[in-house]
Protein backbone atom coordinates (compact mmCIF):
# COMPACT_ATOMS: atom_id res chain seq x y z
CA UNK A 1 -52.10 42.16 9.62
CA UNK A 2 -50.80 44.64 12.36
CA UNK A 3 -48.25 46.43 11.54
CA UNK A 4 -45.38 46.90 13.82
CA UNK A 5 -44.86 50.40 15.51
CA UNK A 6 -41.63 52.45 13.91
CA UNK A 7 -39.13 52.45 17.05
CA UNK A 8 -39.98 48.45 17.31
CA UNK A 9 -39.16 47.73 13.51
CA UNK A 10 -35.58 49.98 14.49
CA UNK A 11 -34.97 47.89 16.76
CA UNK A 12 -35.37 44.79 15.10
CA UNK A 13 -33.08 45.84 11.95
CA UNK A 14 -30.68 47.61 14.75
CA UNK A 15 -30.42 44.06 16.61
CA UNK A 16 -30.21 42.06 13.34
CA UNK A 17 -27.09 44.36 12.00
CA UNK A 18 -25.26 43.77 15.47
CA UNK A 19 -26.31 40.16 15.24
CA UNK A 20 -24.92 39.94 11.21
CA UNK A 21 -21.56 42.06 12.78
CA UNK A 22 -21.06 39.68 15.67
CA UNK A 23 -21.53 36.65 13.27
CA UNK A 24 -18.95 37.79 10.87
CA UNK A 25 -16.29 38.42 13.74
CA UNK A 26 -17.34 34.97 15.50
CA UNK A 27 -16.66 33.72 11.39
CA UNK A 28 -13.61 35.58 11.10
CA UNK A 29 -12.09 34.30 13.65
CA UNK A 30 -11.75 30.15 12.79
CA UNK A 31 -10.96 31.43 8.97
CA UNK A 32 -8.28 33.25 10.53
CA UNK A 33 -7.22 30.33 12.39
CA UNK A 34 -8.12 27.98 9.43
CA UNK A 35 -5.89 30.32 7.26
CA UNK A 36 -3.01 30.18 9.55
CA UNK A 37 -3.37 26.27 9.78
CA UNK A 38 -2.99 25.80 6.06
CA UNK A 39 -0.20 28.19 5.84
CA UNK A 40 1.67 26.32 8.78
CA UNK A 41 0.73 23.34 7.19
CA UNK A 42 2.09 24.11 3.85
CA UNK A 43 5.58 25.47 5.55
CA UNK A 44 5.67 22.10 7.18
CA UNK A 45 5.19 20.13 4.48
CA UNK A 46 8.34 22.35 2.12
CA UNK A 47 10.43 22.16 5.43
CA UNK A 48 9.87 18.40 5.58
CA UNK A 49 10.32 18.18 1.27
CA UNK A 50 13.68 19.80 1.95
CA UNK A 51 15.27 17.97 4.70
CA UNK A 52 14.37 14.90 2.92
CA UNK A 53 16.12 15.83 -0.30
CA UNK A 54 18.86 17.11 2.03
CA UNK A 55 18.65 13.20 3.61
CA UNK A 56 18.44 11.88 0.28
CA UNK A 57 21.67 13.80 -1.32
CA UNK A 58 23.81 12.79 1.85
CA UNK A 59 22.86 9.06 1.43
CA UNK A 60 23.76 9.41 -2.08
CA UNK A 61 27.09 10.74 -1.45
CA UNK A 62 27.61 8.14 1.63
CA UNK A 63 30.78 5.62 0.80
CA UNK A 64 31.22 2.36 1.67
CA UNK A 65 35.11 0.66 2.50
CA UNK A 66 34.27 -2.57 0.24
CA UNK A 67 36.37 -5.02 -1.42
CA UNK A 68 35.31 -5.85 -4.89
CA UNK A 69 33.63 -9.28 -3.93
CA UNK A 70 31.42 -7.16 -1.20
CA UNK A 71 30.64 -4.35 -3.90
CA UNK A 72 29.57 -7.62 -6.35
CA UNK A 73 27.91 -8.85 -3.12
CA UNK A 74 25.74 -5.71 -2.90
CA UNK A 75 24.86 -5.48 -6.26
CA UNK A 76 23.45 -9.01 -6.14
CA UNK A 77 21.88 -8.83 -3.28
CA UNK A 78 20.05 -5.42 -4.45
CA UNK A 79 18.87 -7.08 -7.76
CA UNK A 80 17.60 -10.16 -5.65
CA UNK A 81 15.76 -8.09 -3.46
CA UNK A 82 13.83 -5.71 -6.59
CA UNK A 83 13.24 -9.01 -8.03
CA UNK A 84 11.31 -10.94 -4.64
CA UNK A 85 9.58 -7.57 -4.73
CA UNK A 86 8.22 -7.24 -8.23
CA UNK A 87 7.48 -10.90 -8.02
CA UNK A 88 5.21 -10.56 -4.94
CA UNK A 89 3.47 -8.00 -6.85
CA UNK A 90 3.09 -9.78 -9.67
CA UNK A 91 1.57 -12.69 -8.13
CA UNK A 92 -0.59 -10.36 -6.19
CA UNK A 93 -1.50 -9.03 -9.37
CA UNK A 94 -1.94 -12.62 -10.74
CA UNK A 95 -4.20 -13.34 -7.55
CA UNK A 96 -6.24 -10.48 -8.38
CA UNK A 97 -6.72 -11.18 -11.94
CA UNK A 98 -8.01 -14.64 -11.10
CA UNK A 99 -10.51 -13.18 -8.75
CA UNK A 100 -11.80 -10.57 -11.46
CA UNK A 101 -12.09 -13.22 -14.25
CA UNK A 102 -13.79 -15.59 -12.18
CA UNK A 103 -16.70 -12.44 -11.70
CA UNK A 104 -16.46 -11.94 -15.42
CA UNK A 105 -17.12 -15.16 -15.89
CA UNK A 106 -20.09 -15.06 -13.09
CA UNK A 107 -21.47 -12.29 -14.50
CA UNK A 108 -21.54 -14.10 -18.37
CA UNK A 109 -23.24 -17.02 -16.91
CA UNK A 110 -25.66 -14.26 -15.50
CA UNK A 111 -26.15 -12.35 -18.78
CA UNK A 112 -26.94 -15.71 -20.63
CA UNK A 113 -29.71 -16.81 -18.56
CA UNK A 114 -31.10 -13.14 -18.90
CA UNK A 115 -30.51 -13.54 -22.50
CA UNK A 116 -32.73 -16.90 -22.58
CA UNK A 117 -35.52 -16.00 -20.62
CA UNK A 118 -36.09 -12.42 -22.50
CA UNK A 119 -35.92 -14.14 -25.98
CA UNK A 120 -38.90 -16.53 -24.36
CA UNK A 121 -40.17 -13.21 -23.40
CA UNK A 122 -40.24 -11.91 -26.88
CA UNK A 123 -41.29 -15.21 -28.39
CA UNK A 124 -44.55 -14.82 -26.45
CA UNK A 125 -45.13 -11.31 -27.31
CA UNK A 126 -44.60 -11.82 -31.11
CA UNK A 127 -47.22 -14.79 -30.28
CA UNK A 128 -49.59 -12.54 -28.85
CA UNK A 129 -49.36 -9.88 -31.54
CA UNK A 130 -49.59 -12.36 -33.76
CA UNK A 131 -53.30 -13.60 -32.32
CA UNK A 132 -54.22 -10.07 -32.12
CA UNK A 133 -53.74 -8.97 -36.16
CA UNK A 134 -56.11 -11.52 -36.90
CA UNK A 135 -58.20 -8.57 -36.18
CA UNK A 136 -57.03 -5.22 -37.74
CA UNK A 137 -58.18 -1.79 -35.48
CA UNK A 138 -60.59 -0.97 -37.82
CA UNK A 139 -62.52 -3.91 -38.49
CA UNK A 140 -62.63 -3.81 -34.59
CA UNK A 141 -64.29 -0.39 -34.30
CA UNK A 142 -66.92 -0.67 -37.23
CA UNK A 143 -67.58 -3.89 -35.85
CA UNK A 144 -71.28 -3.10 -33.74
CA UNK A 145 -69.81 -4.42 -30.62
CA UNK A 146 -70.51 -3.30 -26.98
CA UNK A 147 -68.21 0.31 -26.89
CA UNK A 148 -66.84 -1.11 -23.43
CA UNK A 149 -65.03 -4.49 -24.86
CA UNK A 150 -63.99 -2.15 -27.84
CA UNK A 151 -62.02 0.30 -25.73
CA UNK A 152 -60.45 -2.61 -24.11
CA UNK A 153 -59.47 -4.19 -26.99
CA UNK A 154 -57.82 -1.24 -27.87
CA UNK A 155 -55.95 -1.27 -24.32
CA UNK A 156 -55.04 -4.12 -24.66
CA UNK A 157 -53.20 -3.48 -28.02
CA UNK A 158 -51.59 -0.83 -26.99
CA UNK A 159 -50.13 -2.89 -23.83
CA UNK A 160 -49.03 -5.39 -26.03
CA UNK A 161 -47.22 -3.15 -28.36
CA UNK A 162 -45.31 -1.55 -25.23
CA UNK A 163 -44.42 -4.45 -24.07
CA UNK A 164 -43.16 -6.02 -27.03
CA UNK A 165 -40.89 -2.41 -27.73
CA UNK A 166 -39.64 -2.52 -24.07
CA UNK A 167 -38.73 -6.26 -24.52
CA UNK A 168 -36.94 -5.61 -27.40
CA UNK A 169 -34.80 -2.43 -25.82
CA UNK A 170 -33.92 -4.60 -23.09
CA UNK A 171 -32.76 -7.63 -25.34
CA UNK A 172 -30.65 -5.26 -27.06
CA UNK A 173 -29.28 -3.61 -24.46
CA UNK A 174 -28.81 -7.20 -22.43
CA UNK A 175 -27.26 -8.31 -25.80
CA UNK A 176 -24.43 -5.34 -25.63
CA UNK A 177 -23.54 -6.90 -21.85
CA UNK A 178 -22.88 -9.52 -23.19
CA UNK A 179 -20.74 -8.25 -25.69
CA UNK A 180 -18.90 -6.13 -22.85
CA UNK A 181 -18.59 -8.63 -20.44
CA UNK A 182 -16.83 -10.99 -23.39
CA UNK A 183 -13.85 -8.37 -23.85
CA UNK A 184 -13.28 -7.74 -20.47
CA UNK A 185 -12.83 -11.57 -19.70
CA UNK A 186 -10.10 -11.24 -23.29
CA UNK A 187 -8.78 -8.53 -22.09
CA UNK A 188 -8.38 -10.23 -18.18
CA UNK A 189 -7.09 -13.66 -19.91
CA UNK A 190 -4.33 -11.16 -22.01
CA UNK A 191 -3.51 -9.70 -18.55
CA UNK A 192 -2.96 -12.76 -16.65
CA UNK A 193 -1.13 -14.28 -19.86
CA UNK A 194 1.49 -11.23 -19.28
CA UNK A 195 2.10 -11.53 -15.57
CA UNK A 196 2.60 -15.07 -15.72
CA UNK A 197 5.20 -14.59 -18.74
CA UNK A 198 6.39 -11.68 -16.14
CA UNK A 199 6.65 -13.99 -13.43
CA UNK A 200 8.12 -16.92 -15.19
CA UNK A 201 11.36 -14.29 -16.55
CA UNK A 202 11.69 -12.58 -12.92
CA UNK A 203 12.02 -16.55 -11.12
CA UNK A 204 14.58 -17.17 -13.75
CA UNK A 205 16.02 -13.83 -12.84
CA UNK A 206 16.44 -14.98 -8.90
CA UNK A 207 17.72 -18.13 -9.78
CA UNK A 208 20.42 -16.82 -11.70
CA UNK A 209 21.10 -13.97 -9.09
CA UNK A 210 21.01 -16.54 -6.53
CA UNK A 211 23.55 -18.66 -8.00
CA UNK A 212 26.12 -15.58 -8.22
CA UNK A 213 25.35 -14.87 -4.70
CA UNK A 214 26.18 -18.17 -3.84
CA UNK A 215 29.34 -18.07 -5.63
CA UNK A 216 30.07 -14.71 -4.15
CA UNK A 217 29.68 -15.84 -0.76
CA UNK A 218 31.97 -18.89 -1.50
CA UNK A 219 34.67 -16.75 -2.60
CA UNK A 220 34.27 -14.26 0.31
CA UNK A 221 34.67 -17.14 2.96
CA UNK A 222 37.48 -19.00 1.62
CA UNK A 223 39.44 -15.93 2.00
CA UNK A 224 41.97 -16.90 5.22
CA UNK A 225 41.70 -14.56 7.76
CA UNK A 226 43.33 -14.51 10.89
CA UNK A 227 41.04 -13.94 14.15
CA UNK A 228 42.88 -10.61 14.32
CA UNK A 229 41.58 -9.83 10.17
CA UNK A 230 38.03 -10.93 11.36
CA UNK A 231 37.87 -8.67 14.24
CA UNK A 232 38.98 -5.65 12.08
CA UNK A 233 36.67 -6.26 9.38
CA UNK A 234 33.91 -6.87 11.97
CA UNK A 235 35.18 -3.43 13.60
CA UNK A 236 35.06 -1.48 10.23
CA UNK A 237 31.27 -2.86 9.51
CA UNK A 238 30.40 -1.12 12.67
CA UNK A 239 31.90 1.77 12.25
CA UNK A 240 30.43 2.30 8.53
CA UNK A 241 27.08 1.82 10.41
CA UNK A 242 27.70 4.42 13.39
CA UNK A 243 29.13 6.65 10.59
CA UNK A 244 25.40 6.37 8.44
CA UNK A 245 23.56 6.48 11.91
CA UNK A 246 26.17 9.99 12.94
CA UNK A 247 24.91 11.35 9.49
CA UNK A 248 21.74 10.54 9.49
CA UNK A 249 20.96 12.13 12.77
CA UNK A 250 22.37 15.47 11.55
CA UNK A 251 20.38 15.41 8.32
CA UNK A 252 16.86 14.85 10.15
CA UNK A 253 17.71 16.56 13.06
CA UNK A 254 14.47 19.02 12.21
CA UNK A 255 12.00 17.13 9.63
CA UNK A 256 8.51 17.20 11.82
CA UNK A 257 6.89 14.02 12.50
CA UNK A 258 2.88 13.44 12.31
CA UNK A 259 0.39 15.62 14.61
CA UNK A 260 -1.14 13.33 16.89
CA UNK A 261 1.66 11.03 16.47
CA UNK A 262 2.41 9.14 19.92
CA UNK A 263 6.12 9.95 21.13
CA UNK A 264 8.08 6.70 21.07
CA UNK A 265 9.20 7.33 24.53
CA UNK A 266 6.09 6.79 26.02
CA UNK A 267 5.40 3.66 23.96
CA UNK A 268 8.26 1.57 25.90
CA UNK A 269 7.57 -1.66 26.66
CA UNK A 270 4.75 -1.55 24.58
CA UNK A 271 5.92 -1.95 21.45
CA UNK A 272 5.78 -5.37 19.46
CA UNK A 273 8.89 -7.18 18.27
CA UNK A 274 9.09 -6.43 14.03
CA UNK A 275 8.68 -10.16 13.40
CA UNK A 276 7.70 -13.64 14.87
CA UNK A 277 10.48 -15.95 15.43
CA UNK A 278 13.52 -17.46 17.68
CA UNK A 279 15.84 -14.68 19.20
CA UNK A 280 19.02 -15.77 18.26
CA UNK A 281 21.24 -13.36 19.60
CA UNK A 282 20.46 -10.75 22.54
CA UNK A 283 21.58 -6.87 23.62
CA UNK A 284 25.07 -7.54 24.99
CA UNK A 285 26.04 -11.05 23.94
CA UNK A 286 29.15 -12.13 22.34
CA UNK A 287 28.98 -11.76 19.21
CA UNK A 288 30.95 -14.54 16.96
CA UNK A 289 34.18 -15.99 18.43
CA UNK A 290 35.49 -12.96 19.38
CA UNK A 291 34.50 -11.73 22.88
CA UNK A 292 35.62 -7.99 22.11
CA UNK A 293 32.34 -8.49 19.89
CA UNK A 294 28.45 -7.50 21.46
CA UNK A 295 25.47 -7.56 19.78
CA UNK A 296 23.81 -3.94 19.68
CA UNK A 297 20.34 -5.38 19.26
CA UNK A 298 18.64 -8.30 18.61
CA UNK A 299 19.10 -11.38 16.06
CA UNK A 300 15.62 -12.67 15.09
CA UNK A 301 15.38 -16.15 13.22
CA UNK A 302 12.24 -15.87 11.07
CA UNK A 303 11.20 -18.10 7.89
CA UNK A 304 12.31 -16.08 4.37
CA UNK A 305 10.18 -14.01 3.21
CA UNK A 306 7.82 -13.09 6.43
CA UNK A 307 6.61 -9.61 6.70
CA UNK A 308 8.78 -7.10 8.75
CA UNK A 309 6.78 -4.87 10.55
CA UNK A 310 7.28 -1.04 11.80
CA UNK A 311 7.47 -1.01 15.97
CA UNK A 312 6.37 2.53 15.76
CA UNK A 313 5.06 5.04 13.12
CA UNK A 314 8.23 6.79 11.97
CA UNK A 315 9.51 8.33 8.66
CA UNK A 316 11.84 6.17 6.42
CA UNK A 317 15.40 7.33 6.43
CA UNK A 318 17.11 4.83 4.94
CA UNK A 319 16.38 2.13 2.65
CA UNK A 320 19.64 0.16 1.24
CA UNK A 321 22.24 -2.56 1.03
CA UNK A 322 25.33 -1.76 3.75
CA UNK A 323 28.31 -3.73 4.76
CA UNK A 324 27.63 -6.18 7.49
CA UNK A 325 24.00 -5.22 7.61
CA UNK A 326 22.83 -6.53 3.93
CA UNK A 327 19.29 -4.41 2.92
CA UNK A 328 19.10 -2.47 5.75
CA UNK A 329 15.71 -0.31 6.47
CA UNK A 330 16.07 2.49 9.30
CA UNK A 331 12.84 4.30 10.78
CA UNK A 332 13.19 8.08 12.22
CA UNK A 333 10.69 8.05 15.36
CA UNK A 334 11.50 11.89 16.26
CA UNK A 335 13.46 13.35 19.32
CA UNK A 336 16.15 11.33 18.15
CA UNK A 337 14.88 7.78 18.17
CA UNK A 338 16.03 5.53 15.17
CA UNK A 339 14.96 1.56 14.76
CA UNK A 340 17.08 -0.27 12.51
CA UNK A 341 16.05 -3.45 10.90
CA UNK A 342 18.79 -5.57 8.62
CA UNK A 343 19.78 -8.53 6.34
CA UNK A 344 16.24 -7.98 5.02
CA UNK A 345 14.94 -9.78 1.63
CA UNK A 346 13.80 -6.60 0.09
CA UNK A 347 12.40 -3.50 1.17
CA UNK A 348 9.10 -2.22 0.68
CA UNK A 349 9.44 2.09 1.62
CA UNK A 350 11.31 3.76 0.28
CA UNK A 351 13.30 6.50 1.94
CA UNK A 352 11.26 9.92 2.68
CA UNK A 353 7.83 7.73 3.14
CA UNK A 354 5.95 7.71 6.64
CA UNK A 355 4.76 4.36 8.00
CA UNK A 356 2.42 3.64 10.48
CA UNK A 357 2.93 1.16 13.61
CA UNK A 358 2.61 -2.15 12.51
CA UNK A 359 2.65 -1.35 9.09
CA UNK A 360 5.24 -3.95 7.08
CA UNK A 361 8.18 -2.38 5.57
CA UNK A 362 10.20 -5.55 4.50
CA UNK A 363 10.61 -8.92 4.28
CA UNK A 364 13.14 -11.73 6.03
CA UNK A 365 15.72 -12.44 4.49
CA UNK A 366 19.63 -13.52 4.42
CA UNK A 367 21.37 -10.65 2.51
CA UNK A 368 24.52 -9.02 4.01
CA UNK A 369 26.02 -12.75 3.46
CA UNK A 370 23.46 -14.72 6.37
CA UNK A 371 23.32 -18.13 5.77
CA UNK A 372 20.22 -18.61 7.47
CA UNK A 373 17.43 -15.84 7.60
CA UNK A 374 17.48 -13.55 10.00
CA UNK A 375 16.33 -10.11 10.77
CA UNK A 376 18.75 -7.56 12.70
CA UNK A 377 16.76 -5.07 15.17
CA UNK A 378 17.86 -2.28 16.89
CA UNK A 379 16.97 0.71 18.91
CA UNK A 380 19.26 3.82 18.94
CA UNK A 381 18.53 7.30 20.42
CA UNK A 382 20.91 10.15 19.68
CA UNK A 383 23.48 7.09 18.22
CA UNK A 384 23.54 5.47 21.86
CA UNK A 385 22.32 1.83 21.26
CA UNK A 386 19.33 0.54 23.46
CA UNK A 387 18.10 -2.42 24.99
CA UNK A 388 15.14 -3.58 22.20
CA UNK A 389 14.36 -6.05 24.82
CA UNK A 390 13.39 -3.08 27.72
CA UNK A 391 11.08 -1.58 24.76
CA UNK A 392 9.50 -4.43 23.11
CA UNK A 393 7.26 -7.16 24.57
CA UNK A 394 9.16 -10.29 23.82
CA UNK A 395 6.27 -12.45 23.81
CA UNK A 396 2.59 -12.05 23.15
């Protein structure tokens, strides 16, 4: 091999240093940047931990102006709503037990065929083996036979014996399936025994919670009031809800929303309504007898129970029962966007949590003393109330 002269071997390990320093500054310089992205990252996520604990402490100290019949109202209403919530999960649990014992089950039916056919297996085998000892080995070799049908004799022993040991490890180990696959379908049947005794005690539950709400209602509208009394208690509902929406705008004024996250602004008149039914009432109408009374958003007639969705991704900033508005969920959309949706069924974020567009966040329902279900939408920014109809495609 020819060797290389001096001043050219110099210059290789002269280029190959600059190359290894210009690598580690090229390398230096996204783990710098990586560095600087995970401790931005990490500030973010404390700031964000903080103003939500802030938002959480000022919801906790928020008052309500209730009578005692609303404050019985609420407290209904809540347990009603944590009950249709733990029973949809429950029979979602219930739907997915079914599913898993009906594989079990699949899979039994499997591992019993398998069972049958290797105990034919082995039955053969022992058959063969069986046929075979009628010679021993040795009688075999001193017999003079031709060498050739000796050694395959002997071949063919050995195969046998193989065969029959392999047989038998997979029986056993088909056998212990078996045995697994038995539990799992006890334990599944145990499971599904539980959540239907679950079930069965949380429908009671509603029923009974039902039937004070009922009541509760009753004695709420028997109360005479004057058109003057209505109008003031109508008044003070809104007010309690500009006061939450006042504070909550203070208290999130700087938690960060998403990178990447589109800027509600530009979505308008893109968005989706939250739920598929009749508008009821629209932005501006009269709302009730009263003609001092507007609607601030829309009234959406939708069957019980149907899935509320998110019109935008947005952070959950509040998530419970109010005067006038029942179980009220409001979304944080950043640069001071807020969508309200109320007189839900239950809730299903709680407050702190980021949702994505579209993603559902409750379900229809009548609290907040609705006799027919209804969902309450609205679109604030900075506490001025907006149009949802000029940012939401009313059809389609």
């Amino acid at each position: 091999m020819q060797r290389q002269p001096e001043s050219k071997r110099c210059f290789t390990r002269q280029t190959l240093a600059l190359l290894l320093v210009l690598a580690g500054v090229l390398a230096a310089g996204p783990l710098a940047a990586q560095d600087g992205d995970s401790r931005e990252a990490r500030a973010e996520l404390k700031q964000t931990e903080e103003e939500i604990a802030r938002l959480k402490a000022l919801l906790d100290s928020f008052k309500q102006e209730m009578s005692g019949l609303e404050t019985d109202l609420k407290k209904s209403e809540s347990e009603i709503g944590r009950l249709r919530r733990e029973t949809q999960e429950i029979e979602q649990q219930i739907k997915e037990g079914e599913t898993s014992l009906r594989d079990l089950h699949t899979q039994a039916a499997a591992l019993q065929v398998a069972l049958s056919e290797q105990e034919v297996q082995i039955a053969r085998q022992i058959r063969a083996a069986y046929v075979a000892g009628q010679q021993d080995y040795l009688k075999l070799v001193l017999n003079q036979d031709d060498p050739a049908r000796v050694a395959r004799m002997m071949r063919y022993y050995e195969y046998v014996s193989r065969a029959r040991v392999t047989e038998m490890s997979r029986y056993t180990d088909t056998l212990e399936q078996v045995r697994i696959a038995s539990a799992s379908i006890a334990d599944q049947q145990a499971a599904l025994r539980s959540d239907r005794e679950q079930l069965a005690a949380n429908q009671q539950g509603l029923q009974a919670e039902q039937a004070s709400r009922a009541k509760l209602l009753a004695g709420l509208q028997s109360r005479s009031r004057s058109q003057s009394e209505k109008l003031k208690s109508a008044e003070a509902e809104r007010a309690g809800l500009e006061k939450l929406i006042k504070q909550i705008d203070e208290a999130i004024v700087s938690i960060p929303t998403p990178a990447g996250s589109l800027p509600f602004a530009q979505a308008k008149g893109k968005m989706p309504l939250p739920v598929k039914g009749r508008i009821q009432a629209r932005f501006g109408s009269q709302r009730g007898d009263d003609a001092r009374l507007k609607w601030d958003g829309l009234l959406i007639a939708s069957e019980q129970g149907s899935n509320v969705h998110a019109v935008h991704g947005g952070r959950v900033v509040f998530a419970d029962w109010l005067r006038g508005s029942g179980l009220l969920l409001i979304l944080d959309h950043g640069a001071g966007y807020l969508s309200l949706y109320g007189h839900n069924q239950s809730l299903l974020k709680e407050v702190g949590s980021w949702v994505q567009p579209g993603e559902v966040i409750s379900t229809v329902g009548t609290s907040g003393g609705l006799s027919a279900s209804s969902l309450y939408f609205s679109i604030r920014h900075q506490g001025r109330a907006l149009d949802p109809a000029a940012w939401c495609m009313l059809s389609g």
